[in-house]
N, C-alpha and C. Protein backbone atom coordinates (compact mmCIF):
# COMPACT_ATOMS: atom_id res chain seq x y z
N UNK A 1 0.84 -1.18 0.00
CA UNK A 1 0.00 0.00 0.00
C UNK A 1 0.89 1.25 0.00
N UNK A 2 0.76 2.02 -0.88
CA UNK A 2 1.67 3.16 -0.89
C UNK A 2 0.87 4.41 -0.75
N UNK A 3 1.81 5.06 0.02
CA UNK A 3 1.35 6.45 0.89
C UNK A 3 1.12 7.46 -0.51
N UNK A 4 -0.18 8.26 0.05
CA UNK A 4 -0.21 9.28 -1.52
C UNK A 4 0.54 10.20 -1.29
N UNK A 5 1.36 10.46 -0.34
CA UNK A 5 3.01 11.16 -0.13
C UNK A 5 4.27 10.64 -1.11
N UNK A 6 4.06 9.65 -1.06
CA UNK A 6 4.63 8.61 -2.26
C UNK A 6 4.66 9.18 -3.55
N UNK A 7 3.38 8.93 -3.67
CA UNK A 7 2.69 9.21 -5.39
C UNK A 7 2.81 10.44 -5.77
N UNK A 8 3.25 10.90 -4.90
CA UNK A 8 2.86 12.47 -5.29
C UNK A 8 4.43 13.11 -5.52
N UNK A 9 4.97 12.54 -4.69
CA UNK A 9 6.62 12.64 -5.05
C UNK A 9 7.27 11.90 -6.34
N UNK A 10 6.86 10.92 -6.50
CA UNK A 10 6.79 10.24 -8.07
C UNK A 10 6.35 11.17 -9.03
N UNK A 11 5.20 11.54 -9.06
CA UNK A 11 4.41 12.42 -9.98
C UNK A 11 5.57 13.84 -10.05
N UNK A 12 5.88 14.21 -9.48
CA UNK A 12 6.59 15.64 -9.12
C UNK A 12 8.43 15.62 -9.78
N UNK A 13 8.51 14.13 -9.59
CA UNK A 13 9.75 14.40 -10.11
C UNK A 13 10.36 14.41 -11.51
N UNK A 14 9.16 14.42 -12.14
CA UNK A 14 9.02 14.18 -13.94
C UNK A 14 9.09 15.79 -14.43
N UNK A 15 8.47 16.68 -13.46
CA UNK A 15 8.27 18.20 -13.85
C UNK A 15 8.95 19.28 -12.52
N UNK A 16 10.27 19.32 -13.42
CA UNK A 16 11.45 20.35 -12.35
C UNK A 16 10.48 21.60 -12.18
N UNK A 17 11.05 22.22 -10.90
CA UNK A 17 10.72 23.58 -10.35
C UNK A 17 11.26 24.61 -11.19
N UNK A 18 10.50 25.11 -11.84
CA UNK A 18 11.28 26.48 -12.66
C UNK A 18 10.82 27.59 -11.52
N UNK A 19 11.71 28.73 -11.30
CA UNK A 19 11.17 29.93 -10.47
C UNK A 19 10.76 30.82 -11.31
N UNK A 20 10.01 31.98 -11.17
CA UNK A 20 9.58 33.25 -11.78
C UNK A 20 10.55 34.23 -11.88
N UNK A 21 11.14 34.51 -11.04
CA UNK A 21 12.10 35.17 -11.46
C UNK A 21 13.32 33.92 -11.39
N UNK A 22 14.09 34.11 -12.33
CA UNK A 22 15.28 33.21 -12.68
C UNK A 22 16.61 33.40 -11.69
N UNK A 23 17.44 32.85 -11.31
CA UNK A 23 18.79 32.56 -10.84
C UNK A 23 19.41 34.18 -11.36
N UNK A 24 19.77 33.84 -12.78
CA UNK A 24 20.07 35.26 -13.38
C UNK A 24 19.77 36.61 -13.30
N UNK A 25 18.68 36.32 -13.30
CA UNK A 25 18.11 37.76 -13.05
C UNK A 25 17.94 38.59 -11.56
N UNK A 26 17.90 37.05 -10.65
CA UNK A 26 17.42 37.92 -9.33
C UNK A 26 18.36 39.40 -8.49
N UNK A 27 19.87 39.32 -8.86
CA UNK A 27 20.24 40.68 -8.53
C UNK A 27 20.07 41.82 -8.85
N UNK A 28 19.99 41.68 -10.15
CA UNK A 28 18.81 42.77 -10.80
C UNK A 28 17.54 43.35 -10.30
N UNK A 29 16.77 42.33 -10.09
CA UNK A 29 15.43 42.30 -9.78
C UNK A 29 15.44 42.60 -8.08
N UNK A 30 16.43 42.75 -7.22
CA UNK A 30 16.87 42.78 -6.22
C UNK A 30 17.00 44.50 -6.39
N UNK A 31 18.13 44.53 -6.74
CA UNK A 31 18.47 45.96 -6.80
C UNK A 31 17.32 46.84 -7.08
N UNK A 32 16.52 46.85 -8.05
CA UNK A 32 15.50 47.32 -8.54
C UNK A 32 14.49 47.63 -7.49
N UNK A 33 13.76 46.42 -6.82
CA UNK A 33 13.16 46.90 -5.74
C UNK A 33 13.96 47.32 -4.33
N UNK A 34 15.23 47.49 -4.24
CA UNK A 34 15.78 48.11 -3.44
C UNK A 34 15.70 49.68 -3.36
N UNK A 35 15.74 49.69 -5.10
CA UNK A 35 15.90 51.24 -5.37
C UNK A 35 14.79 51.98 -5.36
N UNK A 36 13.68 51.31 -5.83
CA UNK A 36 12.26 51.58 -5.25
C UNK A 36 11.62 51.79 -3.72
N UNK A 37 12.69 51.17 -3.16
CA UNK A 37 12.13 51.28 -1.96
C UNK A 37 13.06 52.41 -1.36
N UNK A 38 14.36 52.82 -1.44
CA UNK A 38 14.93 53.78 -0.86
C UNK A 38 14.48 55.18 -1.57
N UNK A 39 13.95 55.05 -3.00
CA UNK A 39 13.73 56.29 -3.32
C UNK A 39 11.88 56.77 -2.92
N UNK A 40 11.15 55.32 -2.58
CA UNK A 40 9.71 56.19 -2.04
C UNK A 40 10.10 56.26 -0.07
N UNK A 41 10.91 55.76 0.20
CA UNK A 41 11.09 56.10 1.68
C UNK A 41 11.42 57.39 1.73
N UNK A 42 12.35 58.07 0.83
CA UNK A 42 12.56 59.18 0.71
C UNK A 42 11.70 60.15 0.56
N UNK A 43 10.77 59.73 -0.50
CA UNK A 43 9.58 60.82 -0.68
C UNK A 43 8.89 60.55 0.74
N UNK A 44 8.75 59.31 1.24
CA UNK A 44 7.76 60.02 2.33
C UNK A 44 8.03 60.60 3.36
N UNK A 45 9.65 60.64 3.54
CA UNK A 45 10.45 61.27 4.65
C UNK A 45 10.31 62.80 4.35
N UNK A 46 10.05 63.20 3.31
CA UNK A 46 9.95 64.41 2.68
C UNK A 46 8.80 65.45 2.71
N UNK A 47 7.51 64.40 2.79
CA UNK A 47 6.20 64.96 2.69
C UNK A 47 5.70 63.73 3.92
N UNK A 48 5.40 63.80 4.87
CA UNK A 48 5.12 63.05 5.85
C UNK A 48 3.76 63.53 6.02
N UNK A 49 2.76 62.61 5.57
CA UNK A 49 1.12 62.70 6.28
C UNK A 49 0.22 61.48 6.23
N UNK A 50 -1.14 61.20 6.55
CA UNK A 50 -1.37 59.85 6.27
C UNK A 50 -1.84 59.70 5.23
N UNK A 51 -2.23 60.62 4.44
CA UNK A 51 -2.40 60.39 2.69
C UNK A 51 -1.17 59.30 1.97
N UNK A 52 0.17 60.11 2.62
CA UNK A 52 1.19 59.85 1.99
C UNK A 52 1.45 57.62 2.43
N UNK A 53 0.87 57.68 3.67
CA UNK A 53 0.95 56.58 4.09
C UNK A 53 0.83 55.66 3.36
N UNK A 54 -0.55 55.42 2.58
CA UNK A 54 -1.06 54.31 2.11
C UNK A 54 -0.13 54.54 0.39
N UNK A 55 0.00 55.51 0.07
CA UNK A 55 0.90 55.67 -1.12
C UNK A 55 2.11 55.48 -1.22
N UNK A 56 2.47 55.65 -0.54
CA UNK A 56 4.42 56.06 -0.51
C UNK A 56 4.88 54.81 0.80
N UNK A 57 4.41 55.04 1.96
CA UNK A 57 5.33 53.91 2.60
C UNK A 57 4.73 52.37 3.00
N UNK A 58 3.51 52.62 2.68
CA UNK A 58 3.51 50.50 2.48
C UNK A 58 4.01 50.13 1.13
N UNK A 59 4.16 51.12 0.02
CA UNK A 59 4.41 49.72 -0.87
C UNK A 59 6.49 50.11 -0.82
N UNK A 60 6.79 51.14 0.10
CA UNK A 60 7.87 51.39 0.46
C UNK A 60 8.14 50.11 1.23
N UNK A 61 7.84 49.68 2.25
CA UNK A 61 7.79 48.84 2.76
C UNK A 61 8.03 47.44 1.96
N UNK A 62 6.81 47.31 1.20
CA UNK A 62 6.85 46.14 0.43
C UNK A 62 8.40 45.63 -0.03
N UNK A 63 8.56 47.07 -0.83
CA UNK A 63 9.58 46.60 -1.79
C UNK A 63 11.15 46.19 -1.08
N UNK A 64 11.19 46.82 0.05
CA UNK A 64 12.16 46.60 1.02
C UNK A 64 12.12 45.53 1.06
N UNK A 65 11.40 45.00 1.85
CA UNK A 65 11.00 43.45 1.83
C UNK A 65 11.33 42.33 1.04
N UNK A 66 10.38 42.39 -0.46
CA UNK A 66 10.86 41.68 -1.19
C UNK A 66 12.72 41.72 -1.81
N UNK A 67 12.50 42.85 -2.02
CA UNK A 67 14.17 43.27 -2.27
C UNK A 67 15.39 42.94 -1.65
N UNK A 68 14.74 42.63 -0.31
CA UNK A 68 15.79 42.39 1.26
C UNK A 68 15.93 40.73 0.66
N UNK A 69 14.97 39.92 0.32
CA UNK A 69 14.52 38.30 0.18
C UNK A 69 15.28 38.11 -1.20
N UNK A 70 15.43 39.00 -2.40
CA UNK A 70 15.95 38.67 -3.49
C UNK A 70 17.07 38.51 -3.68
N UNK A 71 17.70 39.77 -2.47
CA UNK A 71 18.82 40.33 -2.54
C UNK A 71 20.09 38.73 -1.78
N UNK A 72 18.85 38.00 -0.59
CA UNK A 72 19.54 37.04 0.19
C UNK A 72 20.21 35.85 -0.93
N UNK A 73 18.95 35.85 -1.73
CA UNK A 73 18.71 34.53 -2.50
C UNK A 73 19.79 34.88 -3.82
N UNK A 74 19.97 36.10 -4.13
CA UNK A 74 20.97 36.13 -5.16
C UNK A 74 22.49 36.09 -4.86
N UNK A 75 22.70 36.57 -3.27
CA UNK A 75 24.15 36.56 -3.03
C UNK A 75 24.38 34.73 -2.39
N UNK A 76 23.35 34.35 -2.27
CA UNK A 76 23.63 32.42 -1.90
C UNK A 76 23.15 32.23 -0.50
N UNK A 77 21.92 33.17 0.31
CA UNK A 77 21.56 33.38 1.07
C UNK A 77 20.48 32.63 1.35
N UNK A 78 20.02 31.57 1.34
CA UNK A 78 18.74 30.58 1.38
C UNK A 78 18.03 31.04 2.31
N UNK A 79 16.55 31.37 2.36
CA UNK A 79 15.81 31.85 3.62
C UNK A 79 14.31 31.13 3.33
């Protein structure tokens, strides 16, 4: 009797993991939302209100974020 943990690992190993963003590209794609994110932190350091909030520093935020995660995974940083 085989576990459908089994089967499913069988099934899976016929079709490799491709990522969305590629090996190649991710320092790029790193930098990019780095630079996005230091240049809207800036604007909102600049014009500080809660308008500016929902515009300028969550997706400031965001991009930090992702950028911080791209940036791990492109220098050989596994997280």
């Amino acid at each position: 009797m085989d576990s459908p943990l089994l089967e499913v690992w069988h099934a899976a190993s016929g079709s490799p993991f491709l990522p969305t963003v590629g090996k190649g590209s991710q320092f790029f794609v790193a930098f990019l939302l780095l630079l996005i994110g230091f240049t809207l932190t800036g604007a909102f350091i600049l014009n500080r209100s809660i308008v500016n909030l929902p515009l300028l520093g969550i997706p400031a935020s965001l991009a930090f974020a992702f950028g911080v995660v791209y940036m791990f995974c492109a220098v050989g940083v596994y997280v």
